[in-house]
N, C-alpha and C. Protein backbone atom coordinates (compact mmCIF):
# COMPACT_ATOMS: atom_id res chain seq x y z
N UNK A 1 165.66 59.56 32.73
CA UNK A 1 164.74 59.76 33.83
C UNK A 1 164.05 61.10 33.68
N UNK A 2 162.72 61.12 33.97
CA UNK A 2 161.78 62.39 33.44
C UNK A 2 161.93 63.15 34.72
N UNK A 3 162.11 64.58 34.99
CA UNK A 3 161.82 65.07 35.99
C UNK A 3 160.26 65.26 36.23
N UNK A 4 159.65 65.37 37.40
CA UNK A 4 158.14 65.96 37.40
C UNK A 4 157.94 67.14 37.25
N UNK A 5 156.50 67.65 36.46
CA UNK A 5 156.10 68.71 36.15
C UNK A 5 154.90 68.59 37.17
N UNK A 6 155.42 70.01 37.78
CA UNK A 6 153.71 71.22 38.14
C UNK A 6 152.55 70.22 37.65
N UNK A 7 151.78 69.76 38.84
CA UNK A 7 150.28 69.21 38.04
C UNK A 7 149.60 70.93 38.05
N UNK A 8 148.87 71.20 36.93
CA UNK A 8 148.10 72.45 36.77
C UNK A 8 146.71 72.58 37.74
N UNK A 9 146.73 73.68 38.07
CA UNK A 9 145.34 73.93 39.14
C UNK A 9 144.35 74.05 38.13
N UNK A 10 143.24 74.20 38.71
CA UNK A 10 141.89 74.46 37.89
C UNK A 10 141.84 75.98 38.49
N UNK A 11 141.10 76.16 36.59
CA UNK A 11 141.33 78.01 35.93
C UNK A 11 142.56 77.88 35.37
N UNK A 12 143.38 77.28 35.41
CA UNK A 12 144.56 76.95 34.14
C UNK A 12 143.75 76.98 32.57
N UNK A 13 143.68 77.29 31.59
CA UNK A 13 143.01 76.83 30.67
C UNK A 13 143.85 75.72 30.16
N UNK A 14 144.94 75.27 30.20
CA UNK A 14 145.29 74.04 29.78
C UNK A 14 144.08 72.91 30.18
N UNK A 15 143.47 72.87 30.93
CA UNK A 15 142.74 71.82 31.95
C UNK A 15 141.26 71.85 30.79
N UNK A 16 141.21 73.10 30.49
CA UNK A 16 140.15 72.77 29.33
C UNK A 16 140.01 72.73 28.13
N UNK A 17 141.02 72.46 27.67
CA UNK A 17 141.71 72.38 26.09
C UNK A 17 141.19 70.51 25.40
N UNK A 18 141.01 70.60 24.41
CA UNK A 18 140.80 69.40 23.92
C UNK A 18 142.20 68.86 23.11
N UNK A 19 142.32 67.64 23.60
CA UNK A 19 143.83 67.14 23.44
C UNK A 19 144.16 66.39 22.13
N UNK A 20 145.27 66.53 21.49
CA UNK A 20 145.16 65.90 20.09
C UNK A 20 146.11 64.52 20.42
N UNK A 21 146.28 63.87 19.19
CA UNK A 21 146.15 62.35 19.43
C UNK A 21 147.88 62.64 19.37
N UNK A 22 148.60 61.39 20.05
CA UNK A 22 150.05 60.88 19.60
C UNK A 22 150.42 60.33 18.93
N UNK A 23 151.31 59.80 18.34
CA UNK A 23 151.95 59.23 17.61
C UNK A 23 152.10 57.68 18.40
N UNK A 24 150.90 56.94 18.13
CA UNK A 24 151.45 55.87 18.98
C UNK A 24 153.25 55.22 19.02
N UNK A 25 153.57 54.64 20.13
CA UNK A 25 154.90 54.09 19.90
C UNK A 25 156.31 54.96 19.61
N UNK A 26 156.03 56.48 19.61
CA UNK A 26 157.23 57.40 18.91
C UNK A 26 157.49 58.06 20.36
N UNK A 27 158.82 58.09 20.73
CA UNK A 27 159.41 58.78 21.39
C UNK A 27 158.73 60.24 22.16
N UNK A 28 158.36 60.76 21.50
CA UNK A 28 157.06 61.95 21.80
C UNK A 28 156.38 60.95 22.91
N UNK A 29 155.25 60.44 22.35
CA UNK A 29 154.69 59.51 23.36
C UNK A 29 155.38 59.18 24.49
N UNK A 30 156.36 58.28 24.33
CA UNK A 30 156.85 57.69 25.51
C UNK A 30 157.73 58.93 26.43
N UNK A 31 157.88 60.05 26.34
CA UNK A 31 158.23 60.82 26.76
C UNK A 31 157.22 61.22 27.51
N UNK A 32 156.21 61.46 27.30
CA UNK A 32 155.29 62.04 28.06
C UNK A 32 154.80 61.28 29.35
N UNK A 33 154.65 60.03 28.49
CA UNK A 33 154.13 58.69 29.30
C UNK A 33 154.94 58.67 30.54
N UNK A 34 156.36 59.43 30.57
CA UNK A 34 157.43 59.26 31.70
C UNK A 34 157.21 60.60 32.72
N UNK A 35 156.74 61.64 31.59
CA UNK A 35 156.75 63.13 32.39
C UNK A 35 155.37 62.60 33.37
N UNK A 36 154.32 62.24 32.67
CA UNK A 36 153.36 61.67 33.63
C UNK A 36 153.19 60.99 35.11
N UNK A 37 154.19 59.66 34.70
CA UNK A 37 154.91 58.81 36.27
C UNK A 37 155.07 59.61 36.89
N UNK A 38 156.18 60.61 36.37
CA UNK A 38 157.24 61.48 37.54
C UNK A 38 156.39 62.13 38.35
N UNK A 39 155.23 63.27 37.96
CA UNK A 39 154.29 63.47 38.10
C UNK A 39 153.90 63.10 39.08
N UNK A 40 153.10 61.85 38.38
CA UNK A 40 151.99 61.45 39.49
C UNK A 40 152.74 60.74 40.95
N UNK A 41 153.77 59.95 40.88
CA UNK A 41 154.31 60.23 42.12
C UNK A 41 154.32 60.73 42.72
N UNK A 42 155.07 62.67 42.27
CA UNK A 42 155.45 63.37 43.17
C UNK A 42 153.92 63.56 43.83
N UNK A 43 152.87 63.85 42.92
CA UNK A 43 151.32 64.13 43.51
C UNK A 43 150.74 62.86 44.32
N UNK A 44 151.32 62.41 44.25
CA UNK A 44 150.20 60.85 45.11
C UNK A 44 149.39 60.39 45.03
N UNK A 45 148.65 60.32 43.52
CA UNK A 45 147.60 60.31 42.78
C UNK A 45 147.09 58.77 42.35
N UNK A 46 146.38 58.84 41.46
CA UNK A 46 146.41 57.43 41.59
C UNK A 46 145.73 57.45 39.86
N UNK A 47 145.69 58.75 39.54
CA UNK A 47 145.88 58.84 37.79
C UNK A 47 145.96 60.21 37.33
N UNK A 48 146.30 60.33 35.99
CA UNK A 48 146.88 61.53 35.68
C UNK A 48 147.24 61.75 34.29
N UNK A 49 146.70 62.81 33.62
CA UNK A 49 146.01 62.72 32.26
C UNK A 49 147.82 64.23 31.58
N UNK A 50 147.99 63.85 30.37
CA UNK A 50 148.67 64.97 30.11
C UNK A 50 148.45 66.30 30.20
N UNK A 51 147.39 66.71 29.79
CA UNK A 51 146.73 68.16 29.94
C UNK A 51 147.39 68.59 31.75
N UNK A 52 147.23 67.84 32.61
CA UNK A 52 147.28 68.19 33.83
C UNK A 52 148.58 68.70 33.94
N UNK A 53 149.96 68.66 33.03
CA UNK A 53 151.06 68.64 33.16
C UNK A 53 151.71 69.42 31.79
N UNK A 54 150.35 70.48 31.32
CA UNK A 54 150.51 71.38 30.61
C UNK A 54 150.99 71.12 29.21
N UNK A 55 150.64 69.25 28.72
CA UNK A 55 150.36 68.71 27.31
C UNK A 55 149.58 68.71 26.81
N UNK A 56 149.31 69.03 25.58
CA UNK A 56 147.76 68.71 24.88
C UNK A 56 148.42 67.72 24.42
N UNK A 57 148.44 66.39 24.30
CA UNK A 57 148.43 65.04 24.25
C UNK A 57 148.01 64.46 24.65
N UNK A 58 147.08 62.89 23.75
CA UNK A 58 146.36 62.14 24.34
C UNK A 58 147.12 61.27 25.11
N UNK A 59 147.42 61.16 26.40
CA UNK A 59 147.71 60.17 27.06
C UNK A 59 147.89 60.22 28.63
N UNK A 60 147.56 59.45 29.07
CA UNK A 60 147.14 59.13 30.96
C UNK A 60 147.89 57.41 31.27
N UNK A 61 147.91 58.19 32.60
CA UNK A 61 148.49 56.82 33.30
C UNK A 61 147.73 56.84 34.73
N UNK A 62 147.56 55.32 34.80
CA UNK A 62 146.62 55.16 35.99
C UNK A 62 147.56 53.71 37.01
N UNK A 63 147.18 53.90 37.99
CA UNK A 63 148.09 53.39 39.20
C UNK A 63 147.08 52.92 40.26
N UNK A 64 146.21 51.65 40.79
CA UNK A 64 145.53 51.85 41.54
C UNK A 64 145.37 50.25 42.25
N UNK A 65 145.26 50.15 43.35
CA UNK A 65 145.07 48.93 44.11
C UNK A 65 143.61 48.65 44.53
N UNK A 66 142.34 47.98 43.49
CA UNK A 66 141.22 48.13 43.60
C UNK A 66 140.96 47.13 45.24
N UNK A 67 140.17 47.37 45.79
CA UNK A 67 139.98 46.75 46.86
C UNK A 67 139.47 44.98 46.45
N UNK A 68 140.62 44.27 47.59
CA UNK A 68 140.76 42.65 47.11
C UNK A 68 141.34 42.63 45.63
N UNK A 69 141.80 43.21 45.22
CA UNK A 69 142.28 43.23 43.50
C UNK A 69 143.73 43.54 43.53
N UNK A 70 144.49 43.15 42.59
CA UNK A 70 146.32 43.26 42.28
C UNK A 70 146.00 44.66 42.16
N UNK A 71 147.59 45.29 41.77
CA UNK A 71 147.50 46.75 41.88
C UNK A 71 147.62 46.45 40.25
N UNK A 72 147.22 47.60 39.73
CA UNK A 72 146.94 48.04 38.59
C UNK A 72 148.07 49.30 37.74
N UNK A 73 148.64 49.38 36.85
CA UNK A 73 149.60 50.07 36.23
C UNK A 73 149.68 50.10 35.10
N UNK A 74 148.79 51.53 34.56
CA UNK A 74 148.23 51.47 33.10
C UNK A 74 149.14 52.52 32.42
N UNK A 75 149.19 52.43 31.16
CA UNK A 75 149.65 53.79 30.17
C UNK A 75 149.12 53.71 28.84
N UNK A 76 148.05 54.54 28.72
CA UNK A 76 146.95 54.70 27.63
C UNK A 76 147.36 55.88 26.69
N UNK A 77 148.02 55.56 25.80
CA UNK A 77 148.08 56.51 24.28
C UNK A 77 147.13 56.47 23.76
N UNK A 78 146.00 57.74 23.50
CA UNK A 78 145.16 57.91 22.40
C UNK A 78 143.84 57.16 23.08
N UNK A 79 143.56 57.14 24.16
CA UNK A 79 142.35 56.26 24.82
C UNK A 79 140.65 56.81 24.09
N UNK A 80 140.13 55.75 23.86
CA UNK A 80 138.95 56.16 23.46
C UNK A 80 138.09 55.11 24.10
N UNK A 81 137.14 55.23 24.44
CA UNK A 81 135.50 54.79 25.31
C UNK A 81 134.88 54.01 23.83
N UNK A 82 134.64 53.15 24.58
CA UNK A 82 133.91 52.23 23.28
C UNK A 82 132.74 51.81 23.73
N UNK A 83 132.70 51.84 25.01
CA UNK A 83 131.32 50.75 25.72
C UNK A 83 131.44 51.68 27.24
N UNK A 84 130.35 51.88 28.04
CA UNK A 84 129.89 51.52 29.10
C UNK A 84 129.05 50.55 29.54
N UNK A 85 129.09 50.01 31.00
CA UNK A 85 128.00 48.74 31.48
C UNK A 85 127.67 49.18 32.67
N UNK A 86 126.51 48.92 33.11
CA UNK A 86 125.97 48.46 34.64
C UNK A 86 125.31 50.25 34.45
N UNK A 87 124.36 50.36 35.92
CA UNK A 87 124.63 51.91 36.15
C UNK A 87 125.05 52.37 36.47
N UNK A 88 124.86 54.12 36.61
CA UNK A 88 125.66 55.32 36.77
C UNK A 88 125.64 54.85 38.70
N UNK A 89 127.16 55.17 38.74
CA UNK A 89 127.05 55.45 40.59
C UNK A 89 127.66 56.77 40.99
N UNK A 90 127.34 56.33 42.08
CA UNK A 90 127.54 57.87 42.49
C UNK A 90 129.31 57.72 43.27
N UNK A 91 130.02 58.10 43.24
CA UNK A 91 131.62 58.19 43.93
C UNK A 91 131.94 59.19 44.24
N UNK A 92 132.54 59.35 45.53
CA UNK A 92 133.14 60.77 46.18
C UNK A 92 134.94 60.89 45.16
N UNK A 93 134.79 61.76 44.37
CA UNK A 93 136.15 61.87 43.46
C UNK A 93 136.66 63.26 43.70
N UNK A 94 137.78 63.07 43.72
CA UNK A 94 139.23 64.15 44.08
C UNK A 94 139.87 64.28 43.00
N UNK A 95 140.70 65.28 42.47
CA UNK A 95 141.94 65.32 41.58
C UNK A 95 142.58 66.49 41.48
N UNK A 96 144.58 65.43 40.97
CA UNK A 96 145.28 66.54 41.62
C UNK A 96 145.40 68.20 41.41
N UNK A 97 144.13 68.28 39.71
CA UNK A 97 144.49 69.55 39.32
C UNK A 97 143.17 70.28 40.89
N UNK A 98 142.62 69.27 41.74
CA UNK A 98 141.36 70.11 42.75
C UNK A 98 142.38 70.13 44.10
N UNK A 99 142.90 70.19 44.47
CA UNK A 99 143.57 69.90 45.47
C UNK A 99 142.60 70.07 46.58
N UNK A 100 142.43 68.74 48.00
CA UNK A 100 141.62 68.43 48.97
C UNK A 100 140.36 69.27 48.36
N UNK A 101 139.50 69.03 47.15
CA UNK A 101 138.18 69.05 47.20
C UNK A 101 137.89 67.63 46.63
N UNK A 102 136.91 67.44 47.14
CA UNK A 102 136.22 65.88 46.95
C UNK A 102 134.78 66.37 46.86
N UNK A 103 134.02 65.31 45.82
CA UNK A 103 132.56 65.68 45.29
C UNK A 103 131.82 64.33 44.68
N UNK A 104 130.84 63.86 45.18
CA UNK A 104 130.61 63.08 44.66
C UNK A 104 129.88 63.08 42.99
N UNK A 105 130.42 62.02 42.20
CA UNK A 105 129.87 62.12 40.70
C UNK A 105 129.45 61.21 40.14
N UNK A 106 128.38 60.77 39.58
CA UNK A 106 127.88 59.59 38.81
C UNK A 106 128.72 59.07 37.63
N UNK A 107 129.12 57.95 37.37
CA UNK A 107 129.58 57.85 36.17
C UNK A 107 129.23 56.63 35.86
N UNK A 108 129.57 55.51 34.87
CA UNK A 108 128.96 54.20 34.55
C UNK A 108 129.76 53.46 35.50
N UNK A 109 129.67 52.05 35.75
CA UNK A 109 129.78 51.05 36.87
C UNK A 109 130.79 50.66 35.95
N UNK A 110 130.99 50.33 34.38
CA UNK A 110 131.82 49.92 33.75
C UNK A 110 131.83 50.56 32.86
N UNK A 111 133.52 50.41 31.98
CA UNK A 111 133.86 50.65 30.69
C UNK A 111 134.48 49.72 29.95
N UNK A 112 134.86 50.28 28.44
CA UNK A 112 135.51 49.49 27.82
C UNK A 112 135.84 50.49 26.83
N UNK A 113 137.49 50.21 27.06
CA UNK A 113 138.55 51.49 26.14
C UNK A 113 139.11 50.67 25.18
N UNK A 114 139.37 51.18 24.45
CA UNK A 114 140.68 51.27 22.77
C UNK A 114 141.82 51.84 23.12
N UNK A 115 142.65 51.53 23.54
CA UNK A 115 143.85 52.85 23.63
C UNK A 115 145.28 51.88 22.62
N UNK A 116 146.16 52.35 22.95
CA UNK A 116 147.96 52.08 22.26
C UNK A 116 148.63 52.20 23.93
N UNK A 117 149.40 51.16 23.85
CA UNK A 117 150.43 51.18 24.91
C UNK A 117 151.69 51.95 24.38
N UNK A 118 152.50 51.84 25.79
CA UNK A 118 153.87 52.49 25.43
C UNK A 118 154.59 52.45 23.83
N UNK A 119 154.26 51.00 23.54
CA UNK A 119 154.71 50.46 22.74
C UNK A 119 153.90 50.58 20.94
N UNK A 120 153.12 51.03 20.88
CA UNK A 120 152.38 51.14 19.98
C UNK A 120 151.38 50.10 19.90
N UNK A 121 151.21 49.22 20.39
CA UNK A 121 150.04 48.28 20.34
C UNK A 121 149.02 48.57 20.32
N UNK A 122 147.69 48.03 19.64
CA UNK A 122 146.50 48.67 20.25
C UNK A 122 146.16 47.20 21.85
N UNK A 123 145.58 48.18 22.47
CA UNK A 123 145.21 46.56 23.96
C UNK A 123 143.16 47.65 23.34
N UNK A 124 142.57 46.72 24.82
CA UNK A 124 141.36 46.95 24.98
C UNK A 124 141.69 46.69 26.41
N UNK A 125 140.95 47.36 27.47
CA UNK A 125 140.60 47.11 28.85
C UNK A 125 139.23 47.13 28.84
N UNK A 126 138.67 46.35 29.96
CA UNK A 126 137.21 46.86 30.13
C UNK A 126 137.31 46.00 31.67
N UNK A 127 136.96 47.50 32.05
CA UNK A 127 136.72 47.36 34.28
C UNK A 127 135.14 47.65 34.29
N UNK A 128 135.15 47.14 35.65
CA UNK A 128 133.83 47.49 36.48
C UNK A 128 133.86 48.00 38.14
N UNK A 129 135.44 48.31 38.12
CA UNK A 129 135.73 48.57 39.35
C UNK A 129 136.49 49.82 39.70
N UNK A 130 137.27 50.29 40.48
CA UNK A 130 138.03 51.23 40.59
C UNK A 130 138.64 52.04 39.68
N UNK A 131 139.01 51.16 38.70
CA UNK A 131 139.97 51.26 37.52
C UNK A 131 139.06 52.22 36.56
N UNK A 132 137.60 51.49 36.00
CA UNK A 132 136.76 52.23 35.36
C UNK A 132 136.35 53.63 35.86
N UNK A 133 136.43 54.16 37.11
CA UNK A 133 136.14 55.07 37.02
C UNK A 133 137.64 56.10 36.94
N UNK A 134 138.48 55.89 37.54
CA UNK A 134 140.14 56.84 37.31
C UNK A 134 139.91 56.92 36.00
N UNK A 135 139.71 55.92 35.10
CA UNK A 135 140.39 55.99 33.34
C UNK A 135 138.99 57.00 32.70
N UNK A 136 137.75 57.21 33.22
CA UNK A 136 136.49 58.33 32.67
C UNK A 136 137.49 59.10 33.11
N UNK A 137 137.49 59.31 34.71
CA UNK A 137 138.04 60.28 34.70
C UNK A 137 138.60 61.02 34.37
N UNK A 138 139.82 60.16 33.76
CA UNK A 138 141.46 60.90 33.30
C UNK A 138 141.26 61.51 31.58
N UNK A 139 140.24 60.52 31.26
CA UNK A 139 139.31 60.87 29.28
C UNK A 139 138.84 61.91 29.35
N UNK A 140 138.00 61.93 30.48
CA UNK A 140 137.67 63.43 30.50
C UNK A 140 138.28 64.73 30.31
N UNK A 141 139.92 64.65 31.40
CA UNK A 141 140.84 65.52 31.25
C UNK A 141 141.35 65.36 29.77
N UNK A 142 141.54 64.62 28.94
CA UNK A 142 141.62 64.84 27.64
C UNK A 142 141.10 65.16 26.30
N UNK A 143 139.69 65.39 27.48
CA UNK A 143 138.09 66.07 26.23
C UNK A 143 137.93 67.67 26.74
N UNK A 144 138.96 68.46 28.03
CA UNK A 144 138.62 69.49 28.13
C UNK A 144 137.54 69.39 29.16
N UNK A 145 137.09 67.81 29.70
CA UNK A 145 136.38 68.32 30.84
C UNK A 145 136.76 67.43 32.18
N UNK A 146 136.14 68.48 32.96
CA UNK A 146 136.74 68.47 34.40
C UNK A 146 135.56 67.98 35.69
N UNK A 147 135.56 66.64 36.46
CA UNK A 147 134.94 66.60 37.47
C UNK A 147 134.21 67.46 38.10
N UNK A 148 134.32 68.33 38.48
CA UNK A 148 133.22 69.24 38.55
C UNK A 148 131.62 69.64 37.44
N UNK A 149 132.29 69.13 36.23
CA UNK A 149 131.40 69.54 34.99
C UNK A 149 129.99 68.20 35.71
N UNK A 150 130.86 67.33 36.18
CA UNK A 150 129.77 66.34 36.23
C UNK A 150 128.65 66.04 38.17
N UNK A 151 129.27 67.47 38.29
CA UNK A 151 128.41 67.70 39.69
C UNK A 151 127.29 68.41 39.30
N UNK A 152 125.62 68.61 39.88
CA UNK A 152 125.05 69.49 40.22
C UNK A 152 125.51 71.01 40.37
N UNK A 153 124.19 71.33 39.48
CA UNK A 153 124.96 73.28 40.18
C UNK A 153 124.13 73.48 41.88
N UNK A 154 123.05 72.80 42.42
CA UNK A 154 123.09 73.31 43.82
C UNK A 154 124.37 72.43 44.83
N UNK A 155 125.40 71.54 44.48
CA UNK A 155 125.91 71.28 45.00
C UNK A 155 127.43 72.10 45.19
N UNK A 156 127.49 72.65 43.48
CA UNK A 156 128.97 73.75 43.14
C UNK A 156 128.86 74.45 43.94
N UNK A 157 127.48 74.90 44.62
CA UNK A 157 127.62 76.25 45.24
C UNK A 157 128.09 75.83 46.98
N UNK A 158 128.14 75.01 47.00
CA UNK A 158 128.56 74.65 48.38
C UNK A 158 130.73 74.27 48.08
N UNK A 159 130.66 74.03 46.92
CA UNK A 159 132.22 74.01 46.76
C UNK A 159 132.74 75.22 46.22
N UNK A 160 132.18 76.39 46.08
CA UNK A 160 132.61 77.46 45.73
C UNK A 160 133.51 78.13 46.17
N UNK A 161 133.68 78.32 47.61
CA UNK A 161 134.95 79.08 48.44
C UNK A 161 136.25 77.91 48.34
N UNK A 162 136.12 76.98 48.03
CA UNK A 162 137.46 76.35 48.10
C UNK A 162 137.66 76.15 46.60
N UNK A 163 136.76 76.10 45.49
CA UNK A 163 137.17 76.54 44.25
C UNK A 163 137.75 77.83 43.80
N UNK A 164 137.53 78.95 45.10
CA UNK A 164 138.16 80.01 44.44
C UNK A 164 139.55 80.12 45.33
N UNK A 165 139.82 79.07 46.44
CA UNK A 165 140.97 79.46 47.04
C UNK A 165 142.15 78.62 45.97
N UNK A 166 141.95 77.69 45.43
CA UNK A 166 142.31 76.78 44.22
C UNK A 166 142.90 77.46 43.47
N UNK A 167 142.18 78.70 42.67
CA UNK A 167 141.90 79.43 41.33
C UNK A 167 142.92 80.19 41.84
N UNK A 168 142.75 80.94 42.97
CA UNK A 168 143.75 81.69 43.67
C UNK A 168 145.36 81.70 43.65
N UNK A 169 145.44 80.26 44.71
CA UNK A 169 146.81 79.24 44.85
C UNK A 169 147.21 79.28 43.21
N UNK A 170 146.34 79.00 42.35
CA UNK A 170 147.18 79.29 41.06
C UNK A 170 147.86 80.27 40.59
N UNK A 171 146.81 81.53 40.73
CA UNK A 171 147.56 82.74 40.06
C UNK A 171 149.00 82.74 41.35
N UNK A 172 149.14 82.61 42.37
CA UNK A 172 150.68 83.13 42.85
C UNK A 172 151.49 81.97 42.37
N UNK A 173 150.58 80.93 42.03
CA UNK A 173 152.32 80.10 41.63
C UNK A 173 153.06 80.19 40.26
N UNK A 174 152.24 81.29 39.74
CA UNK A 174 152.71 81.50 38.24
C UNK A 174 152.84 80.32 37.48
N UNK A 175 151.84 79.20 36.96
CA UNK A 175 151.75 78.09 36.61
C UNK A 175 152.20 78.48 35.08
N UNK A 176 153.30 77.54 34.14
CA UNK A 176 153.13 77.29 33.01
C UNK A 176 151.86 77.70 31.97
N UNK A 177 152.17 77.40 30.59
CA UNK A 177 151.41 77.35 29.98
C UNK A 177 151.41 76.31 28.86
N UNK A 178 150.32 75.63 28.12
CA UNK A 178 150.11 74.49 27.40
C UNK A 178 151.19 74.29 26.22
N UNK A 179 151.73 73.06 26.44
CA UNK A 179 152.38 73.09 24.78
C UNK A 179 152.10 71.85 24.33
């Protein structure tokens, strides 16, 4: 059983590090894949990328009950974007490294990923719903970029005082550092 790790605040530089690939199927992997769960539980999240939990490893897990849709329970080793569909929309998005900031961000209506399961397999997903946007999301945290990158700068400036109370809350909690 994995204990949970610290999700990292933003101004962590872990959060902007570009993440290297796993070993599909090897113990490494599935280790992480578990530190992740523990994780995102304890946060209440509904996805959650390694970087956030102070790994540079490619891998995220996503958890989500799309509206009228089964619940959803992903674990993506090594995820890569192969396709987007439909257009960019606009979504009010949160995450746990932002704690209570929400912003709305355009991203595609659909995707379609490559990743390795727990198990080493390769799968393919491809959403157009809820799901597609958590899994940009969580790719992103494994390219070094962060929801905010994909806001307006006249809008940052209206999230600025609670980005620096964020940045703040970090330095006293003496957060980890990347391994």
């Amino acid at each position: 059983m994995s204990a949970s790790r610290p999700v990292l605040r933003f101004g962590n530089r872990c959060l902007r590090e570009v993440c290297q690939a796993l070993v599909p199927g090897s113990g490494e992997a599935a280790a992480v894949l578990d530190d992740l769960w523990a994780s995102l539980d304890a946060g209440d999240g509904v996805g959650l990328a390694a970087p956030q939990i102070g790994i540079l490893g490619r891998a995220l897990v996503v958890r989500a009950r799309p509206a009228g849709g089964r619940a959803v329970r992903l674990e993506m080793v090594n995820p890569v974007i192969t396709g987007t569909s439909g257009p960019d929309t606009p979504f009010e998005e949160g995450c746990l490294s932002f704690p209570d900031l929400y912003l709305p961000v355009e991203r595609p209506a659909g995707v379609t990923v490559a990743y390795c399961d727990r198990q080493g397999r390769k799968q393919t997903l491809h959403d157009e719903d809820l799901v597609a946007r958590i899994v940009q999301h969580e790719i992103d945290h494994l390219d070094g970029r962060l929801f905010i990158d994909h806001v307006p700068r006249w809008r940052m400036l209206t999230a600025w005082p609670r980005l620096s109370l964020i940045r703040l809350g970090r330095l006293w909690k003496r957060e980890a550092d990347c391994r």
